[in-house]
C-alpha atoms as a PDB file:
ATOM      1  CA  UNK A   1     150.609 161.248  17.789  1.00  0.00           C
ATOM      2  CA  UNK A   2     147.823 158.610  17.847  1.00  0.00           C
ATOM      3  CA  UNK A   3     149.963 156.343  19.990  1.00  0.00           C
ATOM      4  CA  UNK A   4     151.036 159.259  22.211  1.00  0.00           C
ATOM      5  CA  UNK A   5     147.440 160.391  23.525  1.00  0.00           C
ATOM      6  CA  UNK A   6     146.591 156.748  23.675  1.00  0.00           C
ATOM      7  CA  UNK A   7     149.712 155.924  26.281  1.00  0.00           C
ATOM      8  CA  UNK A   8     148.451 159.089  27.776  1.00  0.00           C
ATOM      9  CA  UNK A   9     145.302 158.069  28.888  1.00  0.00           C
ATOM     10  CA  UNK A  10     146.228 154.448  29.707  1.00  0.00           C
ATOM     11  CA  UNK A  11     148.752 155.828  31.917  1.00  0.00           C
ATOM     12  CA  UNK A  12     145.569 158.915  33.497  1.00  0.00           C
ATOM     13  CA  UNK A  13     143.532 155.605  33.932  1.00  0.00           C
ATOM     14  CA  UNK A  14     145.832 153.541  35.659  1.00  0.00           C
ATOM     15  CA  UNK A  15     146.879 156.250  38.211  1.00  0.00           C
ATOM     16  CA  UNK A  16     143.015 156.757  38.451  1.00  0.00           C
ATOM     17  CA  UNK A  17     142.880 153.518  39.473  1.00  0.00           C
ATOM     18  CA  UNK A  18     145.721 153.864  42.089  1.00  0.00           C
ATOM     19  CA  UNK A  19     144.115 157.083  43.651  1.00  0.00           C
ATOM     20  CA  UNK A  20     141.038 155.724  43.628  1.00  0.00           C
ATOM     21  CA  UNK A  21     142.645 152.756  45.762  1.00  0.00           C
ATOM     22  CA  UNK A  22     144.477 154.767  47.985  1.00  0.00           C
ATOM     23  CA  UNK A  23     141.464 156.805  48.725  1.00  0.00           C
ATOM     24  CA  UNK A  24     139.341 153.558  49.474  1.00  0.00           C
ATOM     25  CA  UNK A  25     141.919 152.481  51.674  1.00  0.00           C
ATOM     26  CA  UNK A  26     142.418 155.811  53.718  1.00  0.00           C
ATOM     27  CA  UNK A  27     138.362 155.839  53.705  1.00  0.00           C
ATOM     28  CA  UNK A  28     138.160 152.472  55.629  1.00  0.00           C
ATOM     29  CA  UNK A  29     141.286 153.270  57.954  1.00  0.00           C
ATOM     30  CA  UNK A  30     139.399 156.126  59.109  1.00  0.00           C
ATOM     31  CA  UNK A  31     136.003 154.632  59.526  1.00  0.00           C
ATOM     32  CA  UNK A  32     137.391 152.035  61.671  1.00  0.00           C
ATOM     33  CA  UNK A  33     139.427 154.614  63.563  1.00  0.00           C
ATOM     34  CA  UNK A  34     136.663 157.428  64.074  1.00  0.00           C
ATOM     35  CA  UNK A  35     134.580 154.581  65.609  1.00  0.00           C
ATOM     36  CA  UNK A  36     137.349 153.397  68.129  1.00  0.00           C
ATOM     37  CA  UNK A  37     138.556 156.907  68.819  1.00  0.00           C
ATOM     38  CA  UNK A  38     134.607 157.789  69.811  1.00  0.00           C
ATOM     39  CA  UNK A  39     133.863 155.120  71.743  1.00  0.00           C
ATOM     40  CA  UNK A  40     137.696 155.275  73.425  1.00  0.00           C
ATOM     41  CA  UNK A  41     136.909 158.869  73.717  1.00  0.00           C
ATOM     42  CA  UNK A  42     133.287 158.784  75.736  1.00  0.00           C
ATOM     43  CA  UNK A  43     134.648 155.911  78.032  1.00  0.00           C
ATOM     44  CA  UNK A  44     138.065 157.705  78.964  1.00  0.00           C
ATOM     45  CA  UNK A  45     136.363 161.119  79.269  1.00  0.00           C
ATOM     46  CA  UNK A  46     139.218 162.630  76.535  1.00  0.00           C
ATOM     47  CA  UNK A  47     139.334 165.639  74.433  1.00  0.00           C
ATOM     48  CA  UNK A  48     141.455 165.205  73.053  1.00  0.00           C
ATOM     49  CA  UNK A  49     140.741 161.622  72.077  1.00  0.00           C
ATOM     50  CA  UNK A  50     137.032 163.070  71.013  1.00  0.00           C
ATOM     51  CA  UNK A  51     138.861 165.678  69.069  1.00  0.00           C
ATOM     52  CA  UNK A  52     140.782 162.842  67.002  1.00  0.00           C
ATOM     53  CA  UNK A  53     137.427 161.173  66.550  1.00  0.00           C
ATOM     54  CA  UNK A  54     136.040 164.236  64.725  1.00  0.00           C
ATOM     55  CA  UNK A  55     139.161 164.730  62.410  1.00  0.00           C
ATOM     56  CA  UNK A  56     138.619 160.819  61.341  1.00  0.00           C
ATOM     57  CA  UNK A  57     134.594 161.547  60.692  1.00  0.00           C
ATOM     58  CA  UNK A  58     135.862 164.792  58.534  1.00  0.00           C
ATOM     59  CA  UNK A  59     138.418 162.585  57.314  1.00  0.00           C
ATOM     60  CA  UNK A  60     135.436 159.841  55.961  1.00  0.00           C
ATOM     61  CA  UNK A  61     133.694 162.112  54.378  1.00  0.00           C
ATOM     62  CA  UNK A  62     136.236 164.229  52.566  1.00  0.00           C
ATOM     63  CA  UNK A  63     137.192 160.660  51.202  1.00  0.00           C
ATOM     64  CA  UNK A  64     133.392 160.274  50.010  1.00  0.00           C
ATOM     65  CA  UNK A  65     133.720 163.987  48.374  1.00  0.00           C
ATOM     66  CA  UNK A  66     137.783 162.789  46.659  1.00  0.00           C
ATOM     67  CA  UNK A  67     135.806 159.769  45.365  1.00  0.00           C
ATOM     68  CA  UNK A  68     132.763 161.320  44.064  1.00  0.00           C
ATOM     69  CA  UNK A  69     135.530 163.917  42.112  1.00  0.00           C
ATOM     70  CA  UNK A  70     137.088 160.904  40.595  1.00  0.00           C
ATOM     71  CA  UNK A  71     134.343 159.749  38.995  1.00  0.00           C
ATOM     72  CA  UNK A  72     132.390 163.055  37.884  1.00  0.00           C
ATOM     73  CA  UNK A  73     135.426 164.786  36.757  1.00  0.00           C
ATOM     74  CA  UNK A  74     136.398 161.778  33.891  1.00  0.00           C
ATOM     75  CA  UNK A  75     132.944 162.618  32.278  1.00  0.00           C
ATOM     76  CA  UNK A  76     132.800 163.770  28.763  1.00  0.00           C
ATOM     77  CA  UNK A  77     132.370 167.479  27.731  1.00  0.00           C
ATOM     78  CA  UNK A  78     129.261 168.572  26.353  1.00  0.00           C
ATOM     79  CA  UNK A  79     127.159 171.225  24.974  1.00  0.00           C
ATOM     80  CA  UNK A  80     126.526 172.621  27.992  1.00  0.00           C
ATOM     81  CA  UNK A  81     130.275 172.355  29.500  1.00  0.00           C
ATOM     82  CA  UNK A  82     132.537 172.512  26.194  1.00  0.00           C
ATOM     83  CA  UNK A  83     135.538 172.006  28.433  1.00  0.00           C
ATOM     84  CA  UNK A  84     134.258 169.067  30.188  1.00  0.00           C
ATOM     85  CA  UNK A  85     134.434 168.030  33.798  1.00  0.00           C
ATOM     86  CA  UNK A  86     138.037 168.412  34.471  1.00  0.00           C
ATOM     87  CA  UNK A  87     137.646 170.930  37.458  1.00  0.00           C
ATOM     88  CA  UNK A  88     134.979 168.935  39.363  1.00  0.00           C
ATOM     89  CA  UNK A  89     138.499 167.460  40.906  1.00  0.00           C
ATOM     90  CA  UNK A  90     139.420 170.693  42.135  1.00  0.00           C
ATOM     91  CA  UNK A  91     135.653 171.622  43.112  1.00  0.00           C
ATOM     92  CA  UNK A  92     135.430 168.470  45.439  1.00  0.00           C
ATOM     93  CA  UNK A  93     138.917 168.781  46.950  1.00  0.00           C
ATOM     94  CA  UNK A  94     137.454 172.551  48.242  1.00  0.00           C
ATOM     95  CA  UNK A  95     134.415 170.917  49.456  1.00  0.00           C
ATOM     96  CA  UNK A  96     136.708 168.305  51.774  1.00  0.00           C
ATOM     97  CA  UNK A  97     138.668 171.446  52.629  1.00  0.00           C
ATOM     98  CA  UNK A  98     135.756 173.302  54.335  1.00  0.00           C
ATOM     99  CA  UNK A  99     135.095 169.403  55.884  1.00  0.00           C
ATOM    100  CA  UNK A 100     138.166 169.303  57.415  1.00  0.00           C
ATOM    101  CA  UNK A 101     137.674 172.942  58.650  1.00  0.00           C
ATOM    102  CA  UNK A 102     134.548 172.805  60.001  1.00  0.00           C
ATOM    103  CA  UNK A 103     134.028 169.033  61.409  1.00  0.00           C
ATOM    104  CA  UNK A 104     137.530 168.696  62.458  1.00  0.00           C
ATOM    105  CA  UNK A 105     138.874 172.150  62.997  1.00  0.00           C
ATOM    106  CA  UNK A 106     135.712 173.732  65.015  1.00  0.00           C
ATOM    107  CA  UNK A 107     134.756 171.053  66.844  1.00  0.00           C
ATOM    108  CA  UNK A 108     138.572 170.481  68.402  1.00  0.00           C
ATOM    109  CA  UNK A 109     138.532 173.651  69.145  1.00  0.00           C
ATOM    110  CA  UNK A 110     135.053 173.134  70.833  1.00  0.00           C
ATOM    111  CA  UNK A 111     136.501 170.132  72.777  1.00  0.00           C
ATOM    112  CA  UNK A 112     139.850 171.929  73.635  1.00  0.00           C
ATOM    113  CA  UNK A 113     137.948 174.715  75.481  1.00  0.00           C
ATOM    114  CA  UNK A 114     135.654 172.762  76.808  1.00  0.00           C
ATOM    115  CA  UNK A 115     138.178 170.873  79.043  1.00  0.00           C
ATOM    116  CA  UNK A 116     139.497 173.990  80.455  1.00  0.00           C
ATOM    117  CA  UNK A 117     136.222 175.151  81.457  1.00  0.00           C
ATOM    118  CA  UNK A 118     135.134 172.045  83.076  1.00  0.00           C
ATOM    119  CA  UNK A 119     138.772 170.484  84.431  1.00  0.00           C
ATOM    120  CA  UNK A 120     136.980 166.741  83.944  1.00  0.00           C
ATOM    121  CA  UNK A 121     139.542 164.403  84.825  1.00  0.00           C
ATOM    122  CA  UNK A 122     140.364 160.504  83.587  1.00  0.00           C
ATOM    123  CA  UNK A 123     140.599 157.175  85.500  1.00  0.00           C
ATOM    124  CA  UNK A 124     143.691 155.005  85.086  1.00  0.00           C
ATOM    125  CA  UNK A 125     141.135 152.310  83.148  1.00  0.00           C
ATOM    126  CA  UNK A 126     140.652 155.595  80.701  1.00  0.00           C
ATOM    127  CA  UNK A 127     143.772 156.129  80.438  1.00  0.00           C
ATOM    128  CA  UNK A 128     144.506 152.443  79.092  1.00  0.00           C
ATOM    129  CA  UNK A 129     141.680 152.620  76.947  1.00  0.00           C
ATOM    130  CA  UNK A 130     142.402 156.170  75.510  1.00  0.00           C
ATOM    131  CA  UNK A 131     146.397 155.296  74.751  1.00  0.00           C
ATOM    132  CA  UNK A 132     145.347 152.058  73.670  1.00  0.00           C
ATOM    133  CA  UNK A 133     142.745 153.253  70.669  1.00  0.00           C
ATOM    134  CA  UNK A 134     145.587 156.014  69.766  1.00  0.00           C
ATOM    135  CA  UNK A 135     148.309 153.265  69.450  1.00  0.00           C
ATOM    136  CA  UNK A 136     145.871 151.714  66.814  1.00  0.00           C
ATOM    137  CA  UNK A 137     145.082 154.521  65.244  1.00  0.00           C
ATOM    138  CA  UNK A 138     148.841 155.388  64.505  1.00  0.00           C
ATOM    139  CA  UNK A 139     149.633 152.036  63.079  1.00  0.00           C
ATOM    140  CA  UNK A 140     146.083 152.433  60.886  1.00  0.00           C
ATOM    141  CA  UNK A 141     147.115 156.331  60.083  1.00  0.00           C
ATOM    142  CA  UNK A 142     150.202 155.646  59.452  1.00  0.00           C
ATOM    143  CA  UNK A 143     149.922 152.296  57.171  1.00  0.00           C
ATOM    144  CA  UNK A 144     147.446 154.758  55.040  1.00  0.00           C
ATOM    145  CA  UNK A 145     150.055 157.317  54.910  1.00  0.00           C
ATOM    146  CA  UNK A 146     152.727 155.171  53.350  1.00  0.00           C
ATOM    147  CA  UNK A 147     150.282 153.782  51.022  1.00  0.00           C
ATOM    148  CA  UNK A 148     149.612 157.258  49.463  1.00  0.00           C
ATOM    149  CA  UNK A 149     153.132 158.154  49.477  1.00  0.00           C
ATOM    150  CA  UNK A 150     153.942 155.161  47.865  1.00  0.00           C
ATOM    151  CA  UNK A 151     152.112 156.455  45.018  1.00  0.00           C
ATOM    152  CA  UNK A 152     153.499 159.485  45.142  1.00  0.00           C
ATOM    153  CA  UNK A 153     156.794 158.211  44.399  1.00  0.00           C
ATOM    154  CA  UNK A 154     155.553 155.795  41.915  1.00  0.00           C
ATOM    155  CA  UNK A 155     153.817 158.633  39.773  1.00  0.00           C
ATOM    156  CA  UNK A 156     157.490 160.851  39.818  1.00  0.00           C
ATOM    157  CA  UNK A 157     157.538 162.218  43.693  1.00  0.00           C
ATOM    158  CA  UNK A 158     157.886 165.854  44.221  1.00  0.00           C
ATOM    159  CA  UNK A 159     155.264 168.088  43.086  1.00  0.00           C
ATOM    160  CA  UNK A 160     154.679 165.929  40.079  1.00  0.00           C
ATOM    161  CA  UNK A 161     153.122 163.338  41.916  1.00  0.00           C
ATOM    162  CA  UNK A 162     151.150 165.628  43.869  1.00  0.00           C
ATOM    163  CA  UNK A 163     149.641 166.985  40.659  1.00  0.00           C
ATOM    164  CA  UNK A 164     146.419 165.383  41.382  1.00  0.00           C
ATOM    165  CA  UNK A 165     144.253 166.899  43.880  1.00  0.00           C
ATOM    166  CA  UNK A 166     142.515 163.750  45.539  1.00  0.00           C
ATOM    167  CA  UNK A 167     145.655 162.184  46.100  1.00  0.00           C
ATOM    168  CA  UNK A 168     147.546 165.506  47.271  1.00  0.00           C
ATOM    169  CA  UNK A 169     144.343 165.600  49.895  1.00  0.00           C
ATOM    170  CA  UNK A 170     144.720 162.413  51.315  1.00  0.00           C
ATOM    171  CA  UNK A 171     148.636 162.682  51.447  1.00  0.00           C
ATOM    172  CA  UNK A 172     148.022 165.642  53.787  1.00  0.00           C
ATOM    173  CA  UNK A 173     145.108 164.266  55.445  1.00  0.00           C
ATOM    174  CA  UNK A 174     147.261 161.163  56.505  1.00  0.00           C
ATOM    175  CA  UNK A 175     150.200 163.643  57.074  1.00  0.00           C
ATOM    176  CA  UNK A 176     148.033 165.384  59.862  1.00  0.00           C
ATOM    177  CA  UNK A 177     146.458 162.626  61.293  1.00  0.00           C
ATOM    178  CA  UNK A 178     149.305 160.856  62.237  1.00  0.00           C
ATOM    179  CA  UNK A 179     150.628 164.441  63.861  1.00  0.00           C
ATOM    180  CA  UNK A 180     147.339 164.681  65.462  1.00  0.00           C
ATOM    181  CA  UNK A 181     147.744 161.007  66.998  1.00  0.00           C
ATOM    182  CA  UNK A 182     151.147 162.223  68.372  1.00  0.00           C
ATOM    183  CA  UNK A 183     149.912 165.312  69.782  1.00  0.00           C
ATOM    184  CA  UNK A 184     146.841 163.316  71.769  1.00  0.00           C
ATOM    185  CA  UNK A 185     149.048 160.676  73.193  1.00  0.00           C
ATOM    186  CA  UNK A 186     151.782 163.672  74.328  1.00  0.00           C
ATOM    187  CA  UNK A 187     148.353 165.330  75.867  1.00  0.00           C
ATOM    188  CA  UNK A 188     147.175 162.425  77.448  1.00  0.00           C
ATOM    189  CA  UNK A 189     150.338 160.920  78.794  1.00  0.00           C
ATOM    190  CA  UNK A 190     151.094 164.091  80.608  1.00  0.00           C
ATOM    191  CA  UNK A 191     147.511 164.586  81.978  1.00  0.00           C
ATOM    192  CA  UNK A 192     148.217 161.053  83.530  1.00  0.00           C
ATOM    193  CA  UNK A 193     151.608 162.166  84.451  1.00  0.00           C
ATOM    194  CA  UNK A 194     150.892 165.404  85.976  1.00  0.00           C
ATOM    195  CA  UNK A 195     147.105 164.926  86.603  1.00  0.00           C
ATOM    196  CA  UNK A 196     146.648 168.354  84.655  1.00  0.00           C
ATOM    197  CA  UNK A 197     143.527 168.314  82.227  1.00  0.00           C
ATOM    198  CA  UNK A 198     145.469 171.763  80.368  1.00  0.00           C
ATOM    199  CA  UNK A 199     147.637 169.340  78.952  1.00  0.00           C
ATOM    200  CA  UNK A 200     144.863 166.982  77.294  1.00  0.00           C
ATOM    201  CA  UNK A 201     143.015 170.838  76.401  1.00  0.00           C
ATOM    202  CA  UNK A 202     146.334 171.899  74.610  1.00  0.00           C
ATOM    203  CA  UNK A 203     146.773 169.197  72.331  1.00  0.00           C
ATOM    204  CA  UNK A 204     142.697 169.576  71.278  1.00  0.00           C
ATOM    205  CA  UNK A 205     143.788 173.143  70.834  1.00  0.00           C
ATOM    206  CA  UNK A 206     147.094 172.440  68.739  1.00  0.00           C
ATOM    207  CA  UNK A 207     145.161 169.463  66.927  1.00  0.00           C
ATOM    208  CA  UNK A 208     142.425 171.946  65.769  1.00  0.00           C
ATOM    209  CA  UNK A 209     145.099 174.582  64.654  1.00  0.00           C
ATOM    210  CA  UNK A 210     147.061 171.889  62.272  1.00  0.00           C
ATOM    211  CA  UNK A 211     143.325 171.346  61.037  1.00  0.00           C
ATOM    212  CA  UNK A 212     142.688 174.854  60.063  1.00  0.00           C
ATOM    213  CA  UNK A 213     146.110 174.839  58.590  1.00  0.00           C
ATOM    214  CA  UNK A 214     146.135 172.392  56.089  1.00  0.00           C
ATOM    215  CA  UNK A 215     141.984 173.155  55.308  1.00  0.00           C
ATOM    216  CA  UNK A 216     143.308 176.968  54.462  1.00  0.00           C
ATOM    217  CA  UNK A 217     146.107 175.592  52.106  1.00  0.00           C
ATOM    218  CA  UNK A 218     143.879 172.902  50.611  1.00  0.00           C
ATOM    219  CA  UNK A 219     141.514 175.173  49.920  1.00  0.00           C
ATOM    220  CA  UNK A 220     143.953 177.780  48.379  1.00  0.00           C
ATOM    221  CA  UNK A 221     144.887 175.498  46.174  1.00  0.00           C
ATOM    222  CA  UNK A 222     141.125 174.296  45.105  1.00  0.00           C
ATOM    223  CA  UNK A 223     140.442 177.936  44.732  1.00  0.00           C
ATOM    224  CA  UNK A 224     143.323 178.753  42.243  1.00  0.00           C
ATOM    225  CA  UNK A 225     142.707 176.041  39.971  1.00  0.00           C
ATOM    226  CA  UNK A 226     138.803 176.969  40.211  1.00  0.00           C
ATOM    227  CA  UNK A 227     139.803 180.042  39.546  1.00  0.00           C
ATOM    228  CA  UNK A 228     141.311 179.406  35.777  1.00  0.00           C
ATOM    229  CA  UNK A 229     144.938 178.684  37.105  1.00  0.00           C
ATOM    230  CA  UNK A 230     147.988 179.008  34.450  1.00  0.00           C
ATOM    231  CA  UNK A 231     149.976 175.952  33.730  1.00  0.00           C
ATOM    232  CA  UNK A 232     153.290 175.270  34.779  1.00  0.00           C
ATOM    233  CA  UNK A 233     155.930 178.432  34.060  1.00  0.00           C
ATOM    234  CA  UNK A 234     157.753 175.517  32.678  1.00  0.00           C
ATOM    235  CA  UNK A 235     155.467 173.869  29.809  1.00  0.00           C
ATOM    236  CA  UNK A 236     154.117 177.498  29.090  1.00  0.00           C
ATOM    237  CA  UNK A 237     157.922 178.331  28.285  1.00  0.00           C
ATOM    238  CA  UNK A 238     157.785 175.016  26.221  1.00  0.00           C
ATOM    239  CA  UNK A 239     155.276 176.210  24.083  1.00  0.00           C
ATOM    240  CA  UNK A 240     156.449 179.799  23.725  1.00  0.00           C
ATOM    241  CA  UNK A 241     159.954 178.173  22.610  1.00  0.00           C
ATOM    242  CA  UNK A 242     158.257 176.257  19.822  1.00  0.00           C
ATOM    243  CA  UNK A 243     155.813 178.718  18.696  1.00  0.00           C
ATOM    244  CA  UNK A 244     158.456 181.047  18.083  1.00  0.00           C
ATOM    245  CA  UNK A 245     160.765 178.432  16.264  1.00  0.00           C
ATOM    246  CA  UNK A 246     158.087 178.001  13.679  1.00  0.00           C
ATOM    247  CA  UNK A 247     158.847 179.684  10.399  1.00  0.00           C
ATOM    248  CA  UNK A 248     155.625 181.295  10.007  1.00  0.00           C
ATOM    249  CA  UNK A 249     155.290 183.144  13.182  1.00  0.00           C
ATOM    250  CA  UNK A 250     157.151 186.310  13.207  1.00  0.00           C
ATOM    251  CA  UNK A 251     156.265 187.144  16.877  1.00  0.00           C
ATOM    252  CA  UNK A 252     154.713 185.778  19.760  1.00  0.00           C
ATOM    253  CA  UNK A 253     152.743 188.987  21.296  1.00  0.00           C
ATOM    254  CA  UNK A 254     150.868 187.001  23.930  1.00  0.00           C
ATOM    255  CA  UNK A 255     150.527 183.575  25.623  1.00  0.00           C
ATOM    256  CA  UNK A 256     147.850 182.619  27.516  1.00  0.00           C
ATOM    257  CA  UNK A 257     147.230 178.939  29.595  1.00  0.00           C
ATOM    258  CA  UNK A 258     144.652 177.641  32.019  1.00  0.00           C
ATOM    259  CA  UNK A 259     144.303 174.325  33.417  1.00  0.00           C
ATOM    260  CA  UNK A 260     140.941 172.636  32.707  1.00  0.00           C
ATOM    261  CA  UNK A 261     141.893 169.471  34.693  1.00  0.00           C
ATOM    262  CA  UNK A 262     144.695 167.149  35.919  1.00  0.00           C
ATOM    263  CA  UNK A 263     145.660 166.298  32.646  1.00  0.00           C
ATOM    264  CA  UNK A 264     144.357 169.101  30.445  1.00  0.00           C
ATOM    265  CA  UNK A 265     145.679 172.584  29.665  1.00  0.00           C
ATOM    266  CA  UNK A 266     144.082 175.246  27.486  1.00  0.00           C
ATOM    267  CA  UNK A 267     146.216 177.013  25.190  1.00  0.00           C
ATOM    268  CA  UNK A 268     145.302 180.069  23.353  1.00  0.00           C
ATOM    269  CA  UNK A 269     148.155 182.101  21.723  1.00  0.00           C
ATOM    270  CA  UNK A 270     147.913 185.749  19.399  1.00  0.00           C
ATOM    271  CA  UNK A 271     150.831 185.499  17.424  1.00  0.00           C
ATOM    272  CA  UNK A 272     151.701 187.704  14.116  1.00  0.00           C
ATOM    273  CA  UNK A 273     153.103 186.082  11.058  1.00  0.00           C
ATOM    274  CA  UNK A 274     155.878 186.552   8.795  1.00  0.00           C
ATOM    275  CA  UNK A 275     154.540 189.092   5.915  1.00  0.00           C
ATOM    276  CA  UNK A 276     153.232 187.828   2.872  1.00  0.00           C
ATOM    277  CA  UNK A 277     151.488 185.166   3.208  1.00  0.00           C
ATOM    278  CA  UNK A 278     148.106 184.681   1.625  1.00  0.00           C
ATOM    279  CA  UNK A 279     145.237 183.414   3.632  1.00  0.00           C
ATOM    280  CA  UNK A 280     145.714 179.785   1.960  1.00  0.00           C
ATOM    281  CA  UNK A 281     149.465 179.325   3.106  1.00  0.00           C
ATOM    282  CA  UNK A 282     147.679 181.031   6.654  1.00  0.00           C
ATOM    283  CA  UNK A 283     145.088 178.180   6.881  1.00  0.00           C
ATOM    284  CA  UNK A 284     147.274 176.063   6.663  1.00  0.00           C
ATOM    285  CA  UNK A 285     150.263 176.892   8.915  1.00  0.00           C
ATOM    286  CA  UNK A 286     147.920 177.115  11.655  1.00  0.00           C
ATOM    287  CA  UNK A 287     146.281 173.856  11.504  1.00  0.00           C
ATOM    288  CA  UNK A 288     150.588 172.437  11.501  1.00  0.00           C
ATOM    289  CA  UNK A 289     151.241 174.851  14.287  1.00  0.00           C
ATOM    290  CA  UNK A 290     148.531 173.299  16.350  1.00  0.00           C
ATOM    291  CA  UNK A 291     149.422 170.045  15.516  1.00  0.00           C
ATOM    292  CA  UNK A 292     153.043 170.325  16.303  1.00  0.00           C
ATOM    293  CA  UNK A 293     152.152 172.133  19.715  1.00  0.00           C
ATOM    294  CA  UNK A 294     149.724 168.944  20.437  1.00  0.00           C
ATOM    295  CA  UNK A 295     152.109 166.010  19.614  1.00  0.00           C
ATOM    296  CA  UNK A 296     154.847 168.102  21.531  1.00  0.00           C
ATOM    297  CA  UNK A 297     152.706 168.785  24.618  1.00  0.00           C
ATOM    298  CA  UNK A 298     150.348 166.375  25.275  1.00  0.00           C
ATOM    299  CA  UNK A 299     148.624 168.541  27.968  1.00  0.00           C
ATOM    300  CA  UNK A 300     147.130 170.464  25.564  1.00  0.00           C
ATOM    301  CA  UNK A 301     143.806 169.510  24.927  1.00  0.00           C
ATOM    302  CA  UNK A 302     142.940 172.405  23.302  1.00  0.00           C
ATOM    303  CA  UNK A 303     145.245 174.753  21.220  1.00  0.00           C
ATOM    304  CA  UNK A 304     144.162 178.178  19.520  1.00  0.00           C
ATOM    305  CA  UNK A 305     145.603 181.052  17.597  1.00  0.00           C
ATOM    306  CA  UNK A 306     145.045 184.222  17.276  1.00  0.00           C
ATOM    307  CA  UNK A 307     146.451 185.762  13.951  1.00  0.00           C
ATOM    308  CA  UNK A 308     146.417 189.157  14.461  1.00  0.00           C
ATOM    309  CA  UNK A 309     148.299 190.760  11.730  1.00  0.00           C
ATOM    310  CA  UNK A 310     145.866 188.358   9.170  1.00  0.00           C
ATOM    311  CA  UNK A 311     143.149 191.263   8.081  1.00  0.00           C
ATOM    312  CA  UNK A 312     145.590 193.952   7.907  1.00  0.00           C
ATOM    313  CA  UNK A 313     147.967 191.711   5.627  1.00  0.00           C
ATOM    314  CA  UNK A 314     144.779 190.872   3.584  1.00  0.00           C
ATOM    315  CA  UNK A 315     143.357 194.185   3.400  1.00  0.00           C
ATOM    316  CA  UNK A 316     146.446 195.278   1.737  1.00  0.00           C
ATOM    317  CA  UNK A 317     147.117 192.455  -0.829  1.00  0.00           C
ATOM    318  CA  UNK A 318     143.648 193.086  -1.690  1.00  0.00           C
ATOM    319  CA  UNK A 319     142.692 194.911  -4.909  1.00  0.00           C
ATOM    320  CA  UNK A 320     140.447 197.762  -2.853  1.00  0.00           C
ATOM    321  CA  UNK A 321     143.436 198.895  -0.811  1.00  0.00           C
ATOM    322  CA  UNK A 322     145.507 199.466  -3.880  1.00  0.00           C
ATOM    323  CA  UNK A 323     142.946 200.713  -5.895  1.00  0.00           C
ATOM    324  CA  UNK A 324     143.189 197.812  -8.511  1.00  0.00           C
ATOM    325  CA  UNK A 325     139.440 197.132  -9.519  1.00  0.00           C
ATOM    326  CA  UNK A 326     138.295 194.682 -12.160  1.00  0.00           C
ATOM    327  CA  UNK A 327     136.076 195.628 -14.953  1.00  0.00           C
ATOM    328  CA  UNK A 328     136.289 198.675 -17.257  1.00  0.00           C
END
């Protein structure tokens, strides 16, 4: 069981390491990118180009907020937080969601409406600057992108590698800002095309909607594991299915999980026992119960039972309920 946990957290700290990597790199992608998009932006006179800029800034610092919940949710628990700092993941990833809302979202929305009021209009020069900065920007976005799916696949693909929140936000952050790229070239190339600024005004538009999208299901999922989210229907049926294989337990009357962290589950279980048993032979079944639940599921970091049937099996083995008394 020893070896188990230990292989456990090698394997938590080495894809620690790889998120912490792939949020570094998407970090400096971005910074590089916001700048080029703003200054590409201001000299071409484009929305949407300025709208791109601000989902790269919200970008940057939602990477600052993933890294700060890399490092602050691997503390320790303590007095004060028994359960440790497993949810400071999920706590972060909400705070980039309401980034992404509010620096990218609002302000494309800002730019979108502003072109429509004013009808400003590009030169060819902008034009060459504007594509130019948003060719760059898709081999940048798109070079992150792969990176972070790359670890996705390495760490199982699926919904297993997107287990981790900081990784899960940068997959879709990449995910959207190569869309958005695509969306301000298609706006720009037919406002050169057509000489129509709606076109340029649409994409800030549809840019800012794909931005409120993925903040309101980033978010969603922050708030349900802030929340006290159950585990997996799937490993709580795992530990049903052994809890009621065990000899002792007669029933299982409730099961109840909540996930304290990427890699931690809390377990808490009111089971009855077989009838009979004295509190010695109880003792003691629980502590192998919680033992064989732990070295079967190493996601549970912590494990407890409620015996409920235990006083009223006492109180009737004992000598007061059957009017047995010692002495005279």
């Amino acid at each position: 069981m020893k070896v188990k946990k230990a292989n456990q957290k090698s394997s938590e700290r080495g894809a620690d390491r790889s998120t912490r990597v792939t949020v570094l790199v998407a970090l400096a992608a971005n910074l590089v990118i916001a700048a080029a998009k703003a200054v590409g932006g201001l000299i071409a006179g484009s929305p949407a180009l300025l709208s791109e800029a601000a989902h790269s800034v919200a970008d940057s610092v939602n990477e600052v907020f993933l890294l700060a919940a890399l490092r602050r949710s691997k503390r320790p628990a303590d007095q004060r937080h028994p359960f440790g700092y497993g949810k400071e993941r999920f706590f972060w990833s909400l705070l980039a969601a309401v980034g992404i809302f509010v620096m990218g979202g609002c302000f494309s929305f800002f730019q979108g409406f502003e072109a429509l009021r004013g009808g400003a209009g590009e030169t060819s020069g902008g034009y060459v600057v504007g594509l130019a900065v948003l060719g760059l920007a898709l081999v940048a976005e798109g070079s992150s992108l792969l990176r972070a799916l790359y670890q996705v696949r390495s760490q199982g693909g699926g919904s297993s590698g997107l287990r981790d929140p900081a990784l899960r936000t940068v997959v879709a952050e990449d995910a959207t800002a190569v869309l958005g790229v695509l969306l301000a070239i298609a706006g720009m190339a037919l406002h050169m095309i057509t000489g129509q600024i709606a076109w340029e005004a649409a994409a800030s538009l549809c840019i800012g909607l794909l931005l409120v999208y993925v903040a309101y299901r980033l978010g969603r999922d922050a708030r349900d594991q802030l929340i006290g989210e159950a585990a997996d229907p799937e490993l709580s049926g795992r530990i049903r299915a052994m809890l009621e294989k065990e000899p002792e337990i007669d029933t299982v009357e409730a099961l109840f999980t909540m996930k304290l962290g990427l890699d931690s589950t809390l377990v808490a279980a009111r089971v009855d026992l077989m009838p009979g048993m004295d509190s010695e032979r109880v003792e003691k079944a629980a502590v192998r119960i919680k033992r064989s639940v732990a070295r079967a599921v190493p996601e549970a970091g912590m494990i407890f039972l409620d015996i409920t049937d235990r006083p009223a099996a006492e109180a009737r083995e004992s000598p007061a309920a059957t009017g047995e008394r010692g002495g005279a």
